[in-house]
N, C-alpha and C. Protein backbone atom coordinates (compact mmCIF):
# COMPACT_ATOMS: atom_id res chain seq x y z
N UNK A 1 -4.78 -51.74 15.11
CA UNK A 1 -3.87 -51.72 16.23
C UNK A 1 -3.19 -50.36 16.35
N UNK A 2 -2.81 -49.77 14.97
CA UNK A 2 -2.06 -48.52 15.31
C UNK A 2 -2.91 -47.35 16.11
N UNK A 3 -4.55 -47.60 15.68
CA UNK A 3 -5.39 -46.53 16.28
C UNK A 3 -5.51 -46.79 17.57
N UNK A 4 -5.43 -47.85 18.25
CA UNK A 4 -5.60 -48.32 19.15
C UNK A 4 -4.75 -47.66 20.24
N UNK A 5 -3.04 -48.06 19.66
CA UNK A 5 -2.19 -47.78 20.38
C UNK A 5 -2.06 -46.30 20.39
N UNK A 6 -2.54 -45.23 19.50
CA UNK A 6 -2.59 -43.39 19.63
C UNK A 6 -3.53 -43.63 21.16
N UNK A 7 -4.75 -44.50 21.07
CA UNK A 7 -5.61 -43.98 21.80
C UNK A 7 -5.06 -43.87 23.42
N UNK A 8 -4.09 -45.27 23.65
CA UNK A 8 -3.46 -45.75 24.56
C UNK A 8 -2.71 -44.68 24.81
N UNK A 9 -1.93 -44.58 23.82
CA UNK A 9 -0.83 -42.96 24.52
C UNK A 9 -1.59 -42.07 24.96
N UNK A 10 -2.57 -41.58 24.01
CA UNK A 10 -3.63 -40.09 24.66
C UNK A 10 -4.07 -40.62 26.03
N UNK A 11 -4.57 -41.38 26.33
CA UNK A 11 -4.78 -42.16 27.50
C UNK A 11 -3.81 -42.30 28.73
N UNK A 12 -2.42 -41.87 28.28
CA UNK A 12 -1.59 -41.88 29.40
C UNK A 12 -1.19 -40.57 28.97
N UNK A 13 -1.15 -39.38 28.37
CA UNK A 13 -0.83 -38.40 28.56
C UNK A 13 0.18 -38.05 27.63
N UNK A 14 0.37 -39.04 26.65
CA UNK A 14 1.26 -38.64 25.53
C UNK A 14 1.09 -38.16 24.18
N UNK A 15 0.64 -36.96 23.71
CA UNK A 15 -0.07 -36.26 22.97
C UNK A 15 1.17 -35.79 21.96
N UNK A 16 0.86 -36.03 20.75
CA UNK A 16 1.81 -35.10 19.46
C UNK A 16 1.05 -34.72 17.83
N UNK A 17 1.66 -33.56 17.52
CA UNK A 17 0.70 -33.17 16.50
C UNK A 17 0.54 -34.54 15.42
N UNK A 18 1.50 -35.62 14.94
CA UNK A 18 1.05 -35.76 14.03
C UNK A 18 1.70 -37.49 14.21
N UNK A 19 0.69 -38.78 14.14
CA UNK A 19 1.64 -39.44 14.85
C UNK A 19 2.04 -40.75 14.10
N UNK A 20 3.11 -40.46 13.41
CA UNK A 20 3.77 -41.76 12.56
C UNK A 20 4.06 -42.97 13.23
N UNK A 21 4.02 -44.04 12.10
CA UNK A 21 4.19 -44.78 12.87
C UNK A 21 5.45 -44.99 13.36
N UNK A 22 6.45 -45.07 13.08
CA UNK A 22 8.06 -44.94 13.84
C UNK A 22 7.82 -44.68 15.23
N UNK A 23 6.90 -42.95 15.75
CA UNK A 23 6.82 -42.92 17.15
C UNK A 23 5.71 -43.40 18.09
N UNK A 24 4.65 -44.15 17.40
CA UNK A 24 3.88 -44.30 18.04
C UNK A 24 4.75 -45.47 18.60
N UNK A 25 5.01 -46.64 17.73
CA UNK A 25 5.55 -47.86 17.98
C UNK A 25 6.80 -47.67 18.85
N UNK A 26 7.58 -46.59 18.91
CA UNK A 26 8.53 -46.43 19.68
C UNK A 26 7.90 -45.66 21.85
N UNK A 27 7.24 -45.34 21.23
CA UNK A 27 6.45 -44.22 22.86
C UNK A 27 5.73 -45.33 23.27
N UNK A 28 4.99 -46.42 22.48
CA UNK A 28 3.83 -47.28 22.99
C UNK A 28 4.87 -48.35 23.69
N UNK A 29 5.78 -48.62 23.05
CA UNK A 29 7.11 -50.04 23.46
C UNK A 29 7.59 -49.48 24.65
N UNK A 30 8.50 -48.18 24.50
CA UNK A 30 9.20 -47.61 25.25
C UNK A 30 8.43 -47.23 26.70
N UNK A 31 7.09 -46.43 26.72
CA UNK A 31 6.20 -45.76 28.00
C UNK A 31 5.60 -46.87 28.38
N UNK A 32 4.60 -47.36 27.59
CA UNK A 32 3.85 -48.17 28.02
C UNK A 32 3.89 -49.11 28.59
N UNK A 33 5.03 -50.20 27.67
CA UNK A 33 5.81 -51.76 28.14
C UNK A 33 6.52 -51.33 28.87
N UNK A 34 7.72 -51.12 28.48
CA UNK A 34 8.82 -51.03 29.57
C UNK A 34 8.77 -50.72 30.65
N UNK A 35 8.73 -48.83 30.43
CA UNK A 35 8.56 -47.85 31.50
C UNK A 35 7.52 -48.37 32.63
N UNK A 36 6.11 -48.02 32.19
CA UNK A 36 4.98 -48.14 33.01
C UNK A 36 4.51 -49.26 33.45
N UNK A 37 4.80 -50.40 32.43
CA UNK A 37 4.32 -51.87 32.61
C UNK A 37 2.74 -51.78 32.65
N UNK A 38 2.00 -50.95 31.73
CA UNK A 38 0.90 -50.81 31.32
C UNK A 38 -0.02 -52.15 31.01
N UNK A 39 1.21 -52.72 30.00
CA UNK A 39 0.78 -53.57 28.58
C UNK A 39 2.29 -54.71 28.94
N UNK A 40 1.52 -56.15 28.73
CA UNK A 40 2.50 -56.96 28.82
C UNK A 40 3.87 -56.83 27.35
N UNK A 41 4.94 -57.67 28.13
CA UNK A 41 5.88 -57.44 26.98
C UNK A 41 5.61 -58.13 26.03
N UNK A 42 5.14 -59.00 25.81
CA UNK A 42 4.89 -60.47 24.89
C UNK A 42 3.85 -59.33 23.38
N UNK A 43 3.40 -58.08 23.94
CA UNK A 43 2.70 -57.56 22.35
C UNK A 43 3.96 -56.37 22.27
N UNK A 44 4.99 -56.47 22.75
CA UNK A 44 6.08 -55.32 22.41
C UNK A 44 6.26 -55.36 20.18
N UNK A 45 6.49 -56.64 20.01
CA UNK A 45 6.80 -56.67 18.24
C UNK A 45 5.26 -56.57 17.76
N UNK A 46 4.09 -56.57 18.26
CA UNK A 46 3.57 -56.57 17.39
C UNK A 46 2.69 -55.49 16.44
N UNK A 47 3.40 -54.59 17.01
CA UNK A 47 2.52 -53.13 15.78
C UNK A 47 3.89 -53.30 14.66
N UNK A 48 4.99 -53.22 15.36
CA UNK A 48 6.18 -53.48 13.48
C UNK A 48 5.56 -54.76 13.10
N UNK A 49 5.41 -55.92 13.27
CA UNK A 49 5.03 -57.28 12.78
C UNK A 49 3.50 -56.42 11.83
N UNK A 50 2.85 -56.17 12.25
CA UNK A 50 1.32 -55.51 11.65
C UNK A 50 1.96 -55.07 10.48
N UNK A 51 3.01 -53.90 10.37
CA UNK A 51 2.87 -52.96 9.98
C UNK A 51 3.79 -53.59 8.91
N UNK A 52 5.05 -54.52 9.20
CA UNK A 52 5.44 -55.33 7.95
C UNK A 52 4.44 -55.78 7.24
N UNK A 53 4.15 -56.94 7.80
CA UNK A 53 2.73 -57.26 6.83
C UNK A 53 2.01 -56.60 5.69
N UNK A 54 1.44 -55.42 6.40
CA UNK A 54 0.59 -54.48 5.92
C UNK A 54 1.26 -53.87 4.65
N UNK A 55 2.94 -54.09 4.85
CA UNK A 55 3.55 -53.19 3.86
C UNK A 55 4.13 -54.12 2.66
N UNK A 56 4.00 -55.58 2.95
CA UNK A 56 3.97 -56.68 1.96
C UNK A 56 2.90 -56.52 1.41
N UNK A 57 1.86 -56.58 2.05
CA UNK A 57 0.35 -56.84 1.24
C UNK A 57 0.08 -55.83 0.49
N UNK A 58 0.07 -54.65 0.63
CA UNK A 58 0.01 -53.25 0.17
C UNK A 58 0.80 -53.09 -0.86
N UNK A 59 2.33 -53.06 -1.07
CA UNK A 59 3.48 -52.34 -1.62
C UNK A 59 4.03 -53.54 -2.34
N UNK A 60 4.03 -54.90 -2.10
CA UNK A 60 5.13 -55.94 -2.27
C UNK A 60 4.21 -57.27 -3.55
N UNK A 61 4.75 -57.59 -4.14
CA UNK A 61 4.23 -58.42 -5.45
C UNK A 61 4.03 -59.85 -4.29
N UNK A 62 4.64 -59.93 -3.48
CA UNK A 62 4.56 -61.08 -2.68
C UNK A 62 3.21 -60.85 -2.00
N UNK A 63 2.47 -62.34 -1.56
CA UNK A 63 1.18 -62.14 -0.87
C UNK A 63 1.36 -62.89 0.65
N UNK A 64 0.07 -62.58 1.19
CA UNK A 64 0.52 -62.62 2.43
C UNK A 64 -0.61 -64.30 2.99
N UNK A 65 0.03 -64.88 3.59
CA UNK A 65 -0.81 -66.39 3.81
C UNK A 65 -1.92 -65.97 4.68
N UNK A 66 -2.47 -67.09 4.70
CA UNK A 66 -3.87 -66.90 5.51
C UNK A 66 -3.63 -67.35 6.75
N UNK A 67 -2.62 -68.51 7.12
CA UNK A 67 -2.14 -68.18 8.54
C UNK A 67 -0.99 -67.02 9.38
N UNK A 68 -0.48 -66.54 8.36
CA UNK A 68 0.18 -64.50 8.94
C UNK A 68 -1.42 -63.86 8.86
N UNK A 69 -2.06 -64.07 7.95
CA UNK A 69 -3.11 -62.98 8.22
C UNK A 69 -3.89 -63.48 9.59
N UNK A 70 -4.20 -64.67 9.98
CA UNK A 70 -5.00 -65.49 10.84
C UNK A 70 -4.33 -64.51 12.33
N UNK A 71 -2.82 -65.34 12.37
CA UNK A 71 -1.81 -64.43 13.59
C UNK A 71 -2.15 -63.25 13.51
N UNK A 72 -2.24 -62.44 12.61
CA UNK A 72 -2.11 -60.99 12.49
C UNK A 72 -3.47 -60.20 13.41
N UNK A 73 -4.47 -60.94 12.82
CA UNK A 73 -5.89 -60.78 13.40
C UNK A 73 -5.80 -61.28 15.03
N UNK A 74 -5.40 -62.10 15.47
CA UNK A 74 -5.65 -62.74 16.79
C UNK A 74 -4.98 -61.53 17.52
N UNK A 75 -3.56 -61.01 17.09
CA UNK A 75 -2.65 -60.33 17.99
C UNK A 75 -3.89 -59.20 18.00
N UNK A 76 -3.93 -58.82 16.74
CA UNK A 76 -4.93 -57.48 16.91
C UNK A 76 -5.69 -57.03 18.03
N UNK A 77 -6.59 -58.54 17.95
CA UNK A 77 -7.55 -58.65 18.88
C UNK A 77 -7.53 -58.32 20.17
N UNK A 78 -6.21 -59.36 20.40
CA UNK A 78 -5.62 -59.37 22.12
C UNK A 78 -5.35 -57.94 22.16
N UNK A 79 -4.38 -57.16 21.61
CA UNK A 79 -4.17 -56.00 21.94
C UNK A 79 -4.84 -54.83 21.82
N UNK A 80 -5.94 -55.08 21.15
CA UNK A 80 -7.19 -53.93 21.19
C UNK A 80 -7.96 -54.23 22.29
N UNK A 81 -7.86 -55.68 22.68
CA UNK A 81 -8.58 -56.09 24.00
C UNK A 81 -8.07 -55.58 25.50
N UNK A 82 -6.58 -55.28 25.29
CA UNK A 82 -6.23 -54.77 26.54
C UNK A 82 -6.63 -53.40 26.26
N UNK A 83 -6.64 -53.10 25.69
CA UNK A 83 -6.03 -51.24 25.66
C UNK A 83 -7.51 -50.52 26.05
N UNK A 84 -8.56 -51.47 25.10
CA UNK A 84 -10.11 -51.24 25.51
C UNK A 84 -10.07 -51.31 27.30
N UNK A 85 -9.57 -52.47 27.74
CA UNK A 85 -9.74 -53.07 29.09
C UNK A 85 -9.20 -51.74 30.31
N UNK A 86 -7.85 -51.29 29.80
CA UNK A 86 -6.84 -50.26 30.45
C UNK A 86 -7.77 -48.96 30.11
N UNK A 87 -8.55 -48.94 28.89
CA UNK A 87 -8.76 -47.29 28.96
C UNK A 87 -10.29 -47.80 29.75
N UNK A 88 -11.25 -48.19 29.81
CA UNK A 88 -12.53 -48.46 30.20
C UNK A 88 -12.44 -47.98 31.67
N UNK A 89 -11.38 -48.62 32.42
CA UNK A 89 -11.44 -48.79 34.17
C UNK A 89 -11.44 -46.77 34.67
């Protein structure tokens, strides 16, 4: 999802040397949702939701269930599905 959403910004014209996640998730929420109404609001939480996760499973002694991972995958999907859909046209 995070590659997804760089591609989405380059795609609307928002280009930076180096792109953490703090601003992607902030330029993709902020330009995309809000501003432009690109991308529905309903995937606004879900690159921080990903990226918690990612940082339990990764960093945290705690594990992550198979229905957060199940959600985790579906959102993915949907939102790699638009962004494919928005950059294709």
């Amino acid at each position: 999802m995070f590659q997804a959403a760089i591609a989405a910004l380059l795609h609307n014209g928002l280009k930076r040397g180096k792109y953490d996640h703090k601003w992607v998730q902030s330029e993709f929420n902020e330009r995309l949702i809000k501003r432009k109404k690109v991308y529905p609001g309903r995937i606004k939480p879900y690159l921080m939701e990903m990226q918690m996760l990612r940082n339990t499973a990764d960093y945290e002694n705690d594990t992550v269930s198979k229905k957060d991972a199940y959600d985790q995958l579906r959102k993915a999907q949907e939102m790699i599905g638009l962004i494919e859909k928005e950059i294709e046209q």
